[in-house]
Protein backbone atom coordinates (compact mmCIF):
# COMPACT_ATOMS: atom_id res chain seq x y z
CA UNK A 1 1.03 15.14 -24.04
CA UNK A 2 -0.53 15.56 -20.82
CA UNK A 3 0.43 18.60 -18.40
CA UNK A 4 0.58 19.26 -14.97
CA UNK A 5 2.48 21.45 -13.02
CA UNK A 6 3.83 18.85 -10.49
CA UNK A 7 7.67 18.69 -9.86
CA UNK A 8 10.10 15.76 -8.77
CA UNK A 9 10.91 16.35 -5.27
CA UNK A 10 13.48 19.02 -4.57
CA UNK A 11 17.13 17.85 -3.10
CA UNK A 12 16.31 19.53 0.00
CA UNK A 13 13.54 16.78 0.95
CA UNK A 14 15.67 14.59 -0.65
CA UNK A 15 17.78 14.99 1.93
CA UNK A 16 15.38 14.87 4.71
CA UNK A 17 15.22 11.23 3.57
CA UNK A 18 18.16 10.61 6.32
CA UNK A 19 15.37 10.93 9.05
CA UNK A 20 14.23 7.63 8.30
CA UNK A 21 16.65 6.92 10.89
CA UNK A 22 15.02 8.34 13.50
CA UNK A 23 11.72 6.69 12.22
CA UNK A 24 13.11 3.47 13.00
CA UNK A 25 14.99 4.50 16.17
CA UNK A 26 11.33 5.29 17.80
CA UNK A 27 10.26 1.92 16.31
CA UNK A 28 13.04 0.64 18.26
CA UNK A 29 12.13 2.26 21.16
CA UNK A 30 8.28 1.48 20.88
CA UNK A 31 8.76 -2.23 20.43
CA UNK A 32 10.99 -2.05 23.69
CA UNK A 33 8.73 0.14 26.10
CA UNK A 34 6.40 -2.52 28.13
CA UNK A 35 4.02 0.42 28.22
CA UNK A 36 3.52 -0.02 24.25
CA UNK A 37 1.44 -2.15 22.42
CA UNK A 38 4.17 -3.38 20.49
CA UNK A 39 5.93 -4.51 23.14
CA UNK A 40 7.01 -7.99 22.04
CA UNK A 41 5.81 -9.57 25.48
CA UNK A 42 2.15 -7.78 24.86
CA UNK A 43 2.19 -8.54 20.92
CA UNK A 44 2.47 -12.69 21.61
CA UNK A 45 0.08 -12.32 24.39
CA UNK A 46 -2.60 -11.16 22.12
CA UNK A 47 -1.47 -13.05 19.33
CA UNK A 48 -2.06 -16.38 21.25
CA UNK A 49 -5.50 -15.06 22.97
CA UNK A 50 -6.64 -13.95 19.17
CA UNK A 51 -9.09 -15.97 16.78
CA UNK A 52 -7.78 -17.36 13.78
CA UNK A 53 -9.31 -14.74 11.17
CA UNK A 54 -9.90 -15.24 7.78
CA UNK A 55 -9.53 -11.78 6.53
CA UNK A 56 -5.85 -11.72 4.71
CA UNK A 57 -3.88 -8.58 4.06
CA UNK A 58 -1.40 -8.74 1.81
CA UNK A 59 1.53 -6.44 1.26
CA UNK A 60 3.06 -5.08 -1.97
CA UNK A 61 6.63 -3.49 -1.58
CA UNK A 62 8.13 -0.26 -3.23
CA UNK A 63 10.47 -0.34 -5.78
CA UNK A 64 13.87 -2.28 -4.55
CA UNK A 65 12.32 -3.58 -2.07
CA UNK A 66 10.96 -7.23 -1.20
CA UNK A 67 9.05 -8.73 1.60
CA UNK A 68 11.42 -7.93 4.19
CA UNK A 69 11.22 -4.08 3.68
CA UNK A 70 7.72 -4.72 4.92
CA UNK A 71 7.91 -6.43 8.68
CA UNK A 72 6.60 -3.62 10.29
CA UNK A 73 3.91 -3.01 8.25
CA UNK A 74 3.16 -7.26 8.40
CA UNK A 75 3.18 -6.73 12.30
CA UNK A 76 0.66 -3.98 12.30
CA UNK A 77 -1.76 -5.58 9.85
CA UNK A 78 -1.31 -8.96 12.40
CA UNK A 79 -1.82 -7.23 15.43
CA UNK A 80 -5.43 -5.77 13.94
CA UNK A 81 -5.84 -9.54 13.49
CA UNK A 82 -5.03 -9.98 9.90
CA UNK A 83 -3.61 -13.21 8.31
CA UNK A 84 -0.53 -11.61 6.09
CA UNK A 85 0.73 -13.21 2.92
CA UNK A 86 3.35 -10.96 0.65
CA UNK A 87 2.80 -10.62 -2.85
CA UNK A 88 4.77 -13.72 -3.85
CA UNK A 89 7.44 -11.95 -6.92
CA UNK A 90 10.72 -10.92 -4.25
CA UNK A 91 12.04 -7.75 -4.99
CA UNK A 92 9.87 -5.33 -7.02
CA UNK A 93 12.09 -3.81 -9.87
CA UNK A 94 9.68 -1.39 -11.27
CA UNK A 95 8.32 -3.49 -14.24
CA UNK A 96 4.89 -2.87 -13.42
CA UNK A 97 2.72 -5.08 -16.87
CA UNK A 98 4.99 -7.84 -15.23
CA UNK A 99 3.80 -8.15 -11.97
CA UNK A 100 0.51 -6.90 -12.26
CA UNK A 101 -1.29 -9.92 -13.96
CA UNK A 102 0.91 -12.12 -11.60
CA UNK A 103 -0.29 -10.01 -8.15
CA UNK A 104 -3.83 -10.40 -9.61
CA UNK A 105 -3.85 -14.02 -10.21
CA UNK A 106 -2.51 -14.51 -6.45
CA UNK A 107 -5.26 -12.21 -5.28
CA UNK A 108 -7.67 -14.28 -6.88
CA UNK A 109 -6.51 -17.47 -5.47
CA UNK A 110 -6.18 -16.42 -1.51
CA UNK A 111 -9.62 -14.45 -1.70
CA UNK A 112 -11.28 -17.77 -3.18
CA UNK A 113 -9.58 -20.20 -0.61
CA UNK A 114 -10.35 -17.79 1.77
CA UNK A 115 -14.10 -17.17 0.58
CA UNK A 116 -13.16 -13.06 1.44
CA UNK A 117 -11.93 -10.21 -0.55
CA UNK A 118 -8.35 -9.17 0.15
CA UNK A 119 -6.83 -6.13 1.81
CA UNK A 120 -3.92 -4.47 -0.30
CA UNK A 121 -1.45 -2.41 1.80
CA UNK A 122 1.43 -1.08 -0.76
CA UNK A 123 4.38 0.88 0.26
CA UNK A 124 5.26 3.33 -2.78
CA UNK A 125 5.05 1.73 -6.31
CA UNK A 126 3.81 -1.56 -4.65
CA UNK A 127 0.41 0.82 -3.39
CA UNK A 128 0.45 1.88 -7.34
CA UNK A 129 0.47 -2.02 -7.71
CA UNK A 130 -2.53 -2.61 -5.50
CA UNK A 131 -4.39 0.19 -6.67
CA UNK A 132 -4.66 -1.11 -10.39
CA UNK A 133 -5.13 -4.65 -9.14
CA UNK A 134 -8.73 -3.38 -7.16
CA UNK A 135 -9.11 -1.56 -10.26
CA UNK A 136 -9.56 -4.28 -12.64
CA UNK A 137 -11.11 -7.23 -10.08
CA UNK A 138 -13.15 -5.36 -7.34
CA UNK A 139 -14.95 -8.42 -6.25
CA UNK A 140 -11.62 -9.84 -5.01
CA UNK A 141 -10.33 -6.64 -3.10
CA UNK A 142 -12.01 -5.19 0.68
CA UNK A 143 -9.81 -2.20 0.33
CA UNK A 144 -6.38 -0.93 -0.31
CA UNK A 145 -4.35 1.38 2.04
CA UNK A 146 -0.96 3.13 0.19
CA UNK A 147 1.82 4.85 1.97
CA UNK A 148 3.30 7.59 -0.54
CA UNK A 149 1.75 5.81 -3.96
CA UNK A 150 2.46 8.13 -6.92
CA UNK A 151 -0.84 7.99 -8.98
CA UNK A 152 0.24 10.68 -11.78
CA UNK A 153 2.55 10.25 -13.80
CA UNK A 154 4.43 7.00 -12.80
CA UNK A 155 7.68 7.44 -12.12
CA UNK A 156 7.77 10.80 -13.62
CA UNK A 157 7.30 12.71 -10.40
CA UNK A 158 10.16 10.43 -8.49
CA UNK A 159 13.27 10.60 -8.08
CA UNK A 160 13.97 7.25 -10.12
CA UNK A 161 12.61 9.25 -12.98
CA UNK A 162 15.75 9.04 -14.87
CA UNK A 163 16.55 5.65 -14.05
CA UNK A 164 13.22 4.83 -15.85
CA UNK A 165 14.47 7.34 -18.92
CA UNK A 166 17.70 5.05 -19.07
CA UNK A 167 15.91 1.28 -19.63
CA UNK A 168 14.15 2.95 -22.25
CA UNK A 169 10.81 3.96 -21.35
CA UNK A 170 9.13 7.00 -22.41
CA UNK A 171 7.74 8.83 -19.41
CA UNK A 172 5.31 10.38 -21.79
CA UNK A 173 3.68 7.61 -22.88
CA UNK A 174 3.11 5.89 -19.49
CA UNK A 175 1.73 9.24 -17.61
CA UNK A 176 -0.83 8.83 -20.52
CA UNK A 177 -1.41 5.42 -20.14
CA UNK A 178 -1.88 5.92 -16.36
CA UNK A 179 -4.55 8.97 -16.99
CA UNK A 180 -6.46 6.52 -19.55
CA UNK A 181 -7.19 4.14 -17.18
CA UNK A 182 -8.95 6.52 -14.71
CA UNK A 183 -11.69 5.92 -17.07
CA UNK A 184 -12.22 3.02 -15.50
CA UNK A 185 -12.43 4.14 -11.23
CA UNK A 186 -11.77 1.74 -8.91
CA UNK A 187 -14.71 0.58 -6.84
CA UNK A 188 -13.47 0.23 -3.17
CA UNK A 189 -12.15 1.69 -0.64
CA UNK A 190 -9.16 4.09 -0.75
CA UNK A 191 -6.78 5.20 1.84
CA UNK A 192 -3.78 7.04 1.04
CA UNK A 193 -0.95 8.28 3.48
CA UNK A 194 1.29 10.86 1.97
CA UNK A 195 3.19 13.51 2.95
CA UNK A 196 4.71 17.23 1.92
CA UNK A 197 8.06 15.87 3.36
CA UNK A 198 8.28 13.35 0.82
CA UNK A 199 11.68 13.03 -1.03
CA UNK A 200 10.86 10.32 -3.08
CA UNK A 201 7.69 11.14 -4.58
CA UNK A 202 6.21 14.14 -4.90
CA UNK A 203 3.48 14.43 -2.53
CA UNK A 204 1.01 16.38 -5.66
CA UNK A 205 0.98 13.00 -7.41
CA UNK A 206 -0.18 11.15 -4.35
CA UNK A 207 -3.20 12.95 -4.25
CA UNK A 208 -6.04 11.15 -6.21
CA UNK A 209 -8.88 13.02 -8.13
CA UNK A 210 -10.86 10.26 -9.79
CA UNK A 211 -11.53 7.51 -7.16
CA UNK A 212 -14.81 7.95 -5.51
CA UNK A 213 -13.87 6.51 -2.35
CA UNK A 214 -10.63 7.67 -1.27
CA UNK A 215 -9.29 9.36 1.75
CA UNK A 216 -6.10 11.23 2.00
CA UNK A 217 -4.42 11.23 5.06
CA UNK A 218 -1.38 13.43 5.64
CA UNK A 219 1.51 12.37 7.66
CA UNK A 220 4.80 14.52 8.49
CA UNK A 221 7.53 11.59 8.28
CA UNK A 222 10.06 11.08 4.77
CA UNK A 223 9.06 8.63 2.29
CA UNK A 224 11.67 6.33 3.29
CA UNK A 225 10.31 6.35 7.33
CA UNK A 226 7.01 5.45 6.16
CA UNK A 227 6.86 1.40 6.77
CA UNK A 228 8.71 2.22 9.75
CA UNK A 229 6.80 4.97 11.95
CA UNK A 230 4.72 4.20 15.19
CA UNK A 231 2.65 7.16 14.54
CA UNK A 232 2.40 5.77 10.70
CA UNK A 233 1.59 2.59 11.84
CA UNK A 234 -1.25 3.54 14.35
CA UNK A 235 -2.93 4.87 11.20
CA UNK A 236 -3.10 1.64 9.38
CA UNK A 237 -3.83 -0.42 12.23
CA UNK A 238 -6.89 1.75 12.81
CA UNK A 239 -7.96 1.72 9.11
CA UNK A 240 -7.92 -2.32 9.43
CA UNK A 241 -9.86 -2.35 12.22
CA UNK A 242 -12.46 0.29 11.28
CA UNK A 243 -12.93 -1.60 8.11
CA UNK A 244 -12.86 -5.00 10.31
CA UNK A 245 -15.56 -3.47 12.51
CA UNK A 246 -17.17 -2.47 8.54
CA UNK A 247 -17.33 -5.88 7.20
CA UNK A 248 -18.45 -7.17 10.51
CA UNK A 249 -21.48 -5.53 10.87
CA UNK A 250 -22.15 -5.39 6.90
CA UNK A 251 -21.44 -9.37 7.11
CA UNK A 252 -21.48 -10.33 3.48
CA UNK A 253 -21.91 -13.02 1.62
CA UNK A 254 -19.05 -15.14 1.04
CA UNK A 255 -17.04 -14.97 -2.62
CA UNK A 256 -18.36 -17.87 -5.03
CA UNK A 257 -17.81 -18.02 -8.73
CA UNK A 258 -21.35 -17.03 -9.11
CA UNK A 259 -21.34 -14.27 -7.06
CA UNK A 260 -18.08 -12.70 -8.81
CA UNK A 261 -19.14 -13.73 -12.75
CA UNK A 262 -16.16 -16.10 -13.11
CA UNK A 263 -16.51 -19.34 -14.82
């Protein structure tokens, strides 16, 4: 069996999982302030001065959660002038073979339709999601940004460990499966938010040692107050538009079947 010496998180930051309160209190608070570019008066300003843009984000929830869970995050990636789409299956339950080949195929379609490669942003298991979706069809995916993504261990290293344990799965088995596929690295673009506050996941399996382009960022907010910080949310807007400013100079050539091998 494979080893490491990473724990679940402990019940203290467990219980600093309350301050996700006061994450979306100053969300509150930012969206209010005319001073703040969230400020729902400056947001549809903007949104009717901006282009229509062809580059589509789309956004994987965490486990038990669904689209909704994700408005803030849907606002930010819209305000760095993003067309949004969620991933199209409602509430994640944690079967990951099930959604995966279902996330891919709707990948495939919008970057086709849309003649660009897609942006991933996942919150939790739905950045574990994305991750292994860029894996297996680069040509499809710009880049993918996760907030707290466990990448050892699956759900070993969470705190829905044992819920995992009781549907029958064994934990053994799929932090083996999930080393096994590093074989394979993913090819784009990496960005992953974490933090030592976590109480969800522990932050030591957030931290990725096999992709060749990844950045860690760390962040001092609670897993649960991740979708919902301003100071969170600053950091993904700016990684959309430094990779919109990316593509933009880079200008590439627009996805065909040709160009990405597919009949």
């Amino acid at each position: 069996m494979y080893k490491t010496g990473i724990l679940p998180p402990s019940r203290l930051l467990q219980l600093r999982e309350c301050s996700m309160g006061l994450d979306i209190m100053h969300y509150v608070a930012d969206s209010a302030s005319p001073f703040s570019d969230r400020f729902i008066g400056r947001r549809a300003y903007k949104a009717f001065r901006r282009p229509a843009s062809k580059r589509t984000a789309m956004l994987v929830p965490g486990f038990g959660g669904g689209p909704r869970s994700l408005f803030v995050l849907r606002q930010t990636a819209e305000d760095a002038g993003y067309r949004t789409v969620d991933w199209g299956q409602g509430f994640n339950t944690g079967d990951v073979r099930h959604f995966l080949p279902l996330v891919q195929r709707r990948v495939r379609e919008l970057a086709e339709s849309s003649g660009e490669p897609v942006t991933l942003i996942g919150w939790s298991l739905g950045g574990y999601i994305s991750r292994e979706v860029a894996r297996d069809m680069p040509q499809h995916v710009r880049q993918v940004i996760t907030l707290g993504t466990p990448v050892i261990g699956g759900p070993r290293y969470t705190i829905v460990a044992k819920f995992y344990e009781r549907q029958g799965h064994d934990l053994d088995q799929i932090e083996a499966d999930i080393k096994a596929r590093y074989d394979n690295p993913i090819q784009v673009p990496v960005k992953a938010i974490y933090s030592r506050r976590d109480g969800v996941v522990s932050w030591e399996a957030c931290i990725d040692h096999w992709t060749p382009d990844i950045e860690h960022i760390e962040v001092p907010q609670a897993h649960l107050g991740l979708g919902f910080s301003p100071s969170v949310q600053r950091i993904v807007s700016r990684l959309l538009k430094v990779s919109e400013m990316e593509v933009t100079s880079a200008t590439p050539a627009p996805l065909t079947a040709m160009s990405t091998g597919e009949p």
